[in-house]
Protein backbone atom coordinates (compact mmCIF):
# COMPACT_ATOMS: atom_id res chain seq x y z
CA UNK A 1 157.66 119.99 101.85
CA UNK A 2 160.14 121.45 99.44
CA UNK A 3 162.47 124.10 100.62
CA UNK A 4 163.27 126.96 98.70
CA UNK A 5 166.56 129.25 98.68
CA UNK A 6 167.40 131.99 96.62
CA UNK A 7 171.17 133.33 95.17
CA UNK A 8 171.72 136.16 92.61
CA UNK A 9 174.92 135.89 89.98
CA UNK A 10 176.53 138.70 88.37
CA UNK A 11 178.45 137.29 85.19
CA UNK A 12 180.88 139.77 83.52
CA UNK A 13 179.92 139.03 80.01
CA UNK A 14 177.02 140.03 77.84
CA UNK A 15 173.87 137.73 78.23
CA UNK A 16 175.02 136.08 75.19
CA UNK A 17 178.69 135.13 76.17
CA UNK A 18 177.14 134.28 79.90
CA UNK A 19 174.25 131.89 78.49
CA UNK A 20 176.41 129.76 76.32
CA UNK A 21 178.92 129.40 79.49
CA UNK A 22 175.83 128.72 81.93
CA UNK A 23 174.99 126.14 79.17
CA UNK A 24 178.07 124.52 78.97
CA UNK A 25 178.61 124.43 83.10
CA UNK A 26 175.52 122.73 83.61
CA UNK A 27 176.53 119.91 81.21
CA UNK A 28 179.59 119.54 82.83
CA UNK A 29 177.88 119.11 86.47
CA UNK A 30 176.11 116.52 85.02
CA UNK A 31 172.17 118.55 85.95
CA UNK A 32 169.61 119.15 82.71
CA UNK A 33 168.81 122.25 80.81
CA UNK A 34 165.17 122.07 80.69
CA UNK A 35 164.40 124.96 79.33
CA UNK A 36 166.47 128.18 77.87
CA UNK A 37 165.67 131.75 76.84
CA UNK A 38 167.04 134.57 76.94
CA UNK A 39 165.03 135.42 80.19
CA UNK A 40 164.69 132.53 82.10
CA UNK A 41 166.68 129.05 82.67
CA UNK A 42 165.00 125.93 84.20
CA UNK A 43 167.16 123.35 85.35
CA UNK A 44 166.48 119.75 86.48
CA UNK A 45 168.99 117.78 89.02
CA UNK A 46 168.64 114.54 89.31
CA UNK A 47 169.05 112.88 92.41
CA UNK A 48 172.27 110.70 92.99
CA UNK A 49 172.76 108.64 95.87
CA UNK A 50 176.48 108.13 94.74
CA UNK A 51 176.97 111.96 95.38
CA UNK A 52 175.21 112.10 97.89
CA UNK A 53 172.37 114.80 95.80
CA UNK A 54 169.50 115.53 96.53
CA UNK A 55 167.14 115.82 93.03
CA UNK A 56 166.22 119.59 92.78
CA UNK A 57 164.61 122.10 90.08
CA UNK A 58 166.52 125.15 89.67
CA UNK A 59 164.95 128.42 87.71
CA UNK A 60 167.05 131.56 86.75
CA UNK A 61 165.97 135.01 86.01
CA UNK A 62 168.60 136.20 83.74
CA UNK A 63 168.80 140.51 82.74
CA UNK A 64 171.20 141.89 80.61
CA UNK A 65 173.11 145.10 82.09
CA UNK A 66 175.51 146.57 79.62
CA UNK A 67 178.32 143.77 79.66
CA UNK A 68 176.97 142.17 82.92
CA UNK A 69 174.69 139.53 83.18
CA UNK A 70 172.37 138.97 86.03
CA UNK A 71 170.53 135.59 87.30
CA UNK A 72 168.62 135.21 90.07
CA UNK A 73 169.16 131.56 90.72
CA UNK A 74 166.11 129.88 92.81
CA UNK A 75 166.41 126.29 93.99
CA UNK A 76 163.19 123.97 95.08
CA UNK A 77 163.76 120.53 96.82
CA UNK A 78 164.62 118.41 99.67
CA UNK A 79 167.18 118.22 102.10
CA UNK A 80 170.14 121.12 102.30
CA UNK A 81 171.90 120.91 98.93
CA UNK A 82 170.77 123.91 97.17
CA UNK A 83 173.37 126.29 97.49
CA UNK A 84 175.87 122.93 96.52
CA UNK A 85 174.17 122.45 93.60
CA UNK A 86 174.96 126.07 92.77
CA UNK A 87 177.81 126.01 93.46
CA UNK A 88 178.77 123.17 91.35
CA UNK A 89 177.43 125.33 88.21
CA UNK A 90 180.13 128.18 89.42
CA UNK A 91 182.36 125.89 89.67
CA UNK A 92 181.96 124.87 85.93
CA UNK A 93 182.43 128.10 84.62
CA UNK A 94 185.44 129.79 82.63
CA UNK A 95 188.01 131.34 85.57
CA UNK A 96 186.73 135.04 86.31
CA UNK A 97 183.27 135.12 84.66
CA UNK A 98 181.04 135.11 88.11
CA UNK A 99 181.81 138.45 90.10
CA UNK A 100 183.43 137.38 93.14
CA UNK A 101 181.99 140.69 95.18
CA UNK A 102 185.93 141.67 96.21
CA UNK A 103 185.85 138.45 98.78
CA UNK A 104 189.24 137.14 97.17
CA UNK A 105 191.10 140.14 97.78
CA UNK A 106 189.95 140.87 101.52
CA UNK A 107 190.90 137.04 102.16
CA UNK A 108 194.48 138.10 101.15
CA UNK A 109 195.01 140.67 104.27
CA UNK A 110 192.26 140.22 106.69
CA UNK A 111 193.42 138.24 109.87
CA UNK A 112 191.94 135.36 111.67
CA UNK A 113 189.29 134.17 108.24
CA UNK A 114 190.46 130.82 108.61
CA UNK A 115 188.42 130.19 111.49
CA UNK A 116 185.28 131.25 109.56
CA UNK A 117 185.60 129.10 106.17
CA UNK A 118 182.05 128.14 106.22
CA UNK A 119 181.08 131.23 106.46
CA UNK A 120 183.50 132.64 104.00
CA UNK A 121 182.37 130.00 101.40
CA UNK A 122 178.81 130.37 102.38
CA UNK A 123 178.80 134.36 101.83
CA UNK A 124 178.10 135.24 98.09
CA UNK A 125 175.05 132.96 98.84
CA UNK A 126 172.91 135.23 100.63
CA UNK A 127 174.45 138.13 98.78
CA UNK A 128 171.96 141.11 96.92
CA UNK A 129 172.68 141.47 93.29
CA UNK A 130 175.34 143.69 92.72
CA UNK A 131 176.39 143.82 96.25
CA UNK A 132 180.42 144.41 97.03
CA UNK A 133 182.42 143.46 100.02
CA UNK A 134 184.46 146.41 101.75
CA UNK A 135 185.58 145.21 104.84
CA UNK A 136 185.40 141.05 106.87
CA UNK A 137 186.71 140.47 110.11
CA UNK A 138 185.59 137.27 112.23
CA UNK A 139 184.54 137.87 116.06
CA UNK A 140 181.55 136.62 118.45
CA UNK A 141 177.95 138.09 118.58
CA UNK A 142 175.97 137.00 121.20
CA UNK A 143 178.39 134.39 122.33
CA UNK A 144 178.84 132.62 118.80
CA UNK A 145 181.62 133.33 116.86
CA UNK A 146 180.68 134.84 113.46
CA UNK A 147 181.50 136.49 110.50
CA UNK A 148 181.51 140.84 110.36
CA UNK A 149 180.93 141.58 106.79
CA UNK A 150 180.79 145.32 105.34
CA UNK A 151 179.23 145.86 102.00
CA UNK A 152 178.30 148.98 100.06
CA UNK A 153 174.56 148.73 100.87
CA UNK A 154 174.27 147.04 103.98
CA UNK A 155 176.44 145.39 107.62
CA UNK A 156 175.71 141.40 108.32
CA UNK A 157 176.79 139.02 110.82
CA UNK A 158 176.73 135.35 109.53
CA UNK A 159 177.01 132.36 111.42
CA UNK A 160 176.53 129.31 108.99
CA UNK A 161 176.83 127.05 111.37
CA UNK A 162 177.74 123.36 111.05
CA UNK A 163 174.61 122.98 108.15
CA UNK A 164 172.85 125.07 105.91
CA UNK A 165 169.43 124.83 107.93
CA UNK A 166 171.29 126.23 111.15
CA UNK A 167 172.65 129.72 109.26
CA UNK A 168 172.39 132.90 111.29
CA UNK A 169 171.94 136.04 109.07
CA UNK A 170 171.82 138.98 111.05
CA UNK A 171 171.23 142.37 108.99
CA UNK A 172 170.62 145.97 109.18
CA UNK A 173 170.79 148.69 106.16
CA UNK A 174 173.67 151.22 105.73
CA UNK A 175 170.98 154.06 106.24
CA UNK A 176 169.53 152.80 109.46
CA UNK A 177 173.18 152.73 111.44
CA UNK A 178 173.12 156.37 113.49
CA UNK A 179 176.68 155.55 115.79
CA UNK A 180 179.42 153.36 114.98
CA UNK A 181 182.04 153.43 117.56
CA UNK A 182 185.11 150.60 118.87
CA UNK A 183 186.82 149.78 121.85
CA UNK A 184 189.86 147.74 122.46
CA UNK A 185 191.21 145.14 125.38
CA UNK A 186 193.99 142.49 125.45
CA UNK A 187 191.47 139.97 124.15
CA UNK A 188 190.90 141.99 120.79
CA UNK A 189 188.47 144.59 120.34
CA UNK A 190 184.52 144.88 119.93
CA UNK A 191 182.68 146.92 117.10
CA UNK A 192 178.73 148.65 118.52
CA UNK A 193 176.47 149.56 116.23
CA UNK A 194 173.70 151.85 116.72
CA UNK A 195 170.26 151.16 114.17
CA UNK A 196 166.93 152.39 114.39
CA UNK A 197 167.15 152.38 118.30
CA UNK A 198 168.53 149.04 118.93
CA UNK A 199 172.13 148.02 119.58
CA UNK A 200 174.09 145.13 117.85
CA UNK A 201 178.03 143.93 119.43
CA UNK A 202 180.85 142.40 118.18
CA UNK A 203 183.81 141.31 120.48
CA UNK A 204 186.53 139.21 120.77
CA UNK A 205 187.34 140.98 116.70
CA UNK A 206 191.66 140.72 116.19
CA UNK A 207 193.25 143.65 116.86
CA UNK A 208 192.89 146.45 113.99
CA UNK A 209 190.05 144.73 111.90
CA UNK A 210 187.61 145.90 114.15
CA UNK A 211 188.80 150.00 113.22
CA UNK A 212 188.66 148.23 109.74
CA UNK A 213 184.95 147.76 109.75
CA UNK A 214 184.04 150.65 111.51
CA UNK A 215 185.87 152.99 109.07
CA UNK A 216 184.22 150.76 105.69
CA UNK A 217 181.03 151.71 107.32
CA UNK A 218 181.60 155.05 107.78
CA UNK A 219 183.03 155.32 104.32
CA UNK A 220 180.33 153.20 103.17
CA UNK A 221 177.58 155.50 104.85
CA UNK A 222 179.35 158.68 103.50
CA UNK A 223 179.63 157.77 100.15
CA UNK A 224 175.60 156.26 100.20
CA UNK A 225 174.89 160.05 101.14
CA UNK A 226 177.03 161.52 97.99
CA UNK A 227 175.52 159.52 95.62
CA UNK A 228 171.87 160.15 96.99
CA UNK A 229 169.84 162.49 94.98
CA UNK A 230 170.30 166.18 95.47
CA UNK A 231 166.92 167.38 96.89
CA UNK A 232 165.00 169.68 94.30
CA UNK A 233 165.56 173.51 94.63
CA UNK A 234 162.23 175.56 96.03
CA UNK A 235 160.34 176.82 93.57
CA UNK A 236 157.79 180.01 94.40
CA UNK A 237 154.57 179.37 93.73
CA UNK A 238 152.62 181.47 91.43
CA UNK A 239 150.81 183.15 94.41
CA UNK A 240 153.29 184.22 96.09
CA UNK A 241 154.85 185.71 92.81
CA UNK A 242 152.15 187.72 92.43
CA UNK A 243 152.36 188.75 95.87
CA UNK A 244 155.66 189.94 95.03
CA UNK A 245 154.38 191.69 92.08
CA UNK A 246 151.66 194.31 93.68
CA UNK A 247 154.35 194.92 96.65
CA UNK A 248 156.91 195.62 94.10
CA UNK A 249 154.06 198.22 92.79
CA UNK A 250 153.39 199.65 95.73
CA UNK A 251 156.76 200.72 96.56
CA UNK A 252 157.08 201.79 92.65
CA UNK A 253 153.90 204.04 93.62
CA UNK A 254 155.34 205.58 96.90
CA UNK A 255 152.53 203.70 98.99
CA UNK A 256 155.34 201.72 100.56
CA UNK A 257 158.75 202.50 101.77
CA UNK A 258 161.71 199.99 100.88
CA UNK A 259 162.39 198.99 104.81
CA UNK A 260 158.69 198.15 104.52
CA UNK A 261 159.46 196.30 101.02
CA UNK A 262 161.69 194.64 101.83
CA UNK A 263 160.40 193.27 105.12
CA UNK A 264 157.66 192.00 103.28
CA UNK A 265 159.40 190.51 100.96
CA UNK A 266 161.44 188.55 103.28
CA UNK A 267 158.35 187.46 105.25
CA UNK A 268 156.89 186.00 101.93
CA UNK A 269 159.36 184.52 100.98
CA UNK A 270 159.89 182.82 104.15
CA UNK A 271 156.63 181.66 104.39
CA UNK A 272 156.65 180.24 100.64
């Protein structure tokens, strides 16, 4: 049966400026533009035993955000060539248009990524929309060496493997983590995670980027909890207004004292 696998896009360009250079990439990987609106793309890839491609039919969800463009890309067919196919598209496109989720610059000073190029290459493919890298560092979970990866919503290992079909995703939500905490020995040092009762490890992590992904999640985690909603302010219900009312009229009338007032007041308002 056909398999099915999902990526999102973020262009930086209006949904204009990012459909005509969608257009124009998927002429130059040589697929068809079935069908185009400004909502939805259908794409048809032929199959190509020269290239070694399998045929596919790619849809896209395209939204419009301000001066950022959206697609969620989803690719039906045999064999393990969907994410190639879009990545030939990508690769078609004008330098800087597709949002490249900070990757590049972490690349530049994170140790040791070289030994996770699959994975590295693999990453803005199981990617949310809008989702940003903070912090990478490569290591072993379970045994199996992987990639760390920090983003602003969420912490992932990924092992890719040697093929697509073999990829190891292993997830948990920035809100879930309770503990985050390192430890260090000559053969590098190992990030623990504490989420929603259960334990995840990374060892064998080059000295230094393992304090580097603890501290993006903490930062991460902290500013989550900023930008979370204020929670509304207590309003009195009318009840216990009027409560406060006929106490505020007995006092006026002498019945009660204001010790006994006020202790009453407190008490409601405790209560309410």
């Amino acid at each position: 049966m056909p398999i099915k696998r999902t990526v999102h896009w973020t262009l930086l360009a209006d949904p204009d400026t990012s459909l005509e250079a969608v257009t124009a990439a998927v002429s130059k990987a040589k697929f068809t533009l079935e069908t185009q609106t400004l909502g939805h793309l259908k794409i048809d890839v032929p199959r190509s035993l020269r290239l070694n491609q399998w045929a596919a039919k790619i849809e896209g969800a395209v939204e419009g955000e301000g001066n950022r463009t959206h697609i969620k890309w989803t690719v039906e067919g045999m064999g393990d060539k969907h994410y190639a196919h879009i990545a030939k598209i990508a690769k078609a496109l004008p330098e800087g248009m597709l949002y490249d989720r900070g990757i590049p610059a972490l690349m530049a000073k994170t140790l040791g990524l070289a030994f996770a190029i699959g994975e590295i290459t693999h990453l803005p493919n199981v990617m949310d929309r809008g989702e940003t890298v903070l912090a990478l560092a490569v290591g072993k979970v379970n045994g199996k060496s992987a990639l760390g990866v920090v983003t602003d919503s969420r912490v992932f290992f990924l092992d890719k493997g040697l093929v697509t079909v073999r990829e190891s995703l292993t997830a948990f939500d920035l809100d879930v983590i309770q503990t985050v905490h390192t430890t260090k020995s000559a053969g590098g040092e190992s990030l623990t995670i504490t989420y929603s009762g259960m334990t995840a490890v990374m060892t064998h992590i080059p000295h230094g980027s393992g304090d580097t992904l603890a501290e993006a999640i903490r930062s991460a985690k902290a500013a989550q909890s900023a930008s979370a909603p204020a929670a509304p302010s207590q309003v009195q219900s009318p009840d216990v207004i009027g409560q406060l009312e006929r106490l505020a009229s007995l006092r006026s009338q002498g019945i009660l004292t204001e010790d006994e007032f006020q202790a009453q007041k407190s008490s409601l308002l405790a209560k309410g």
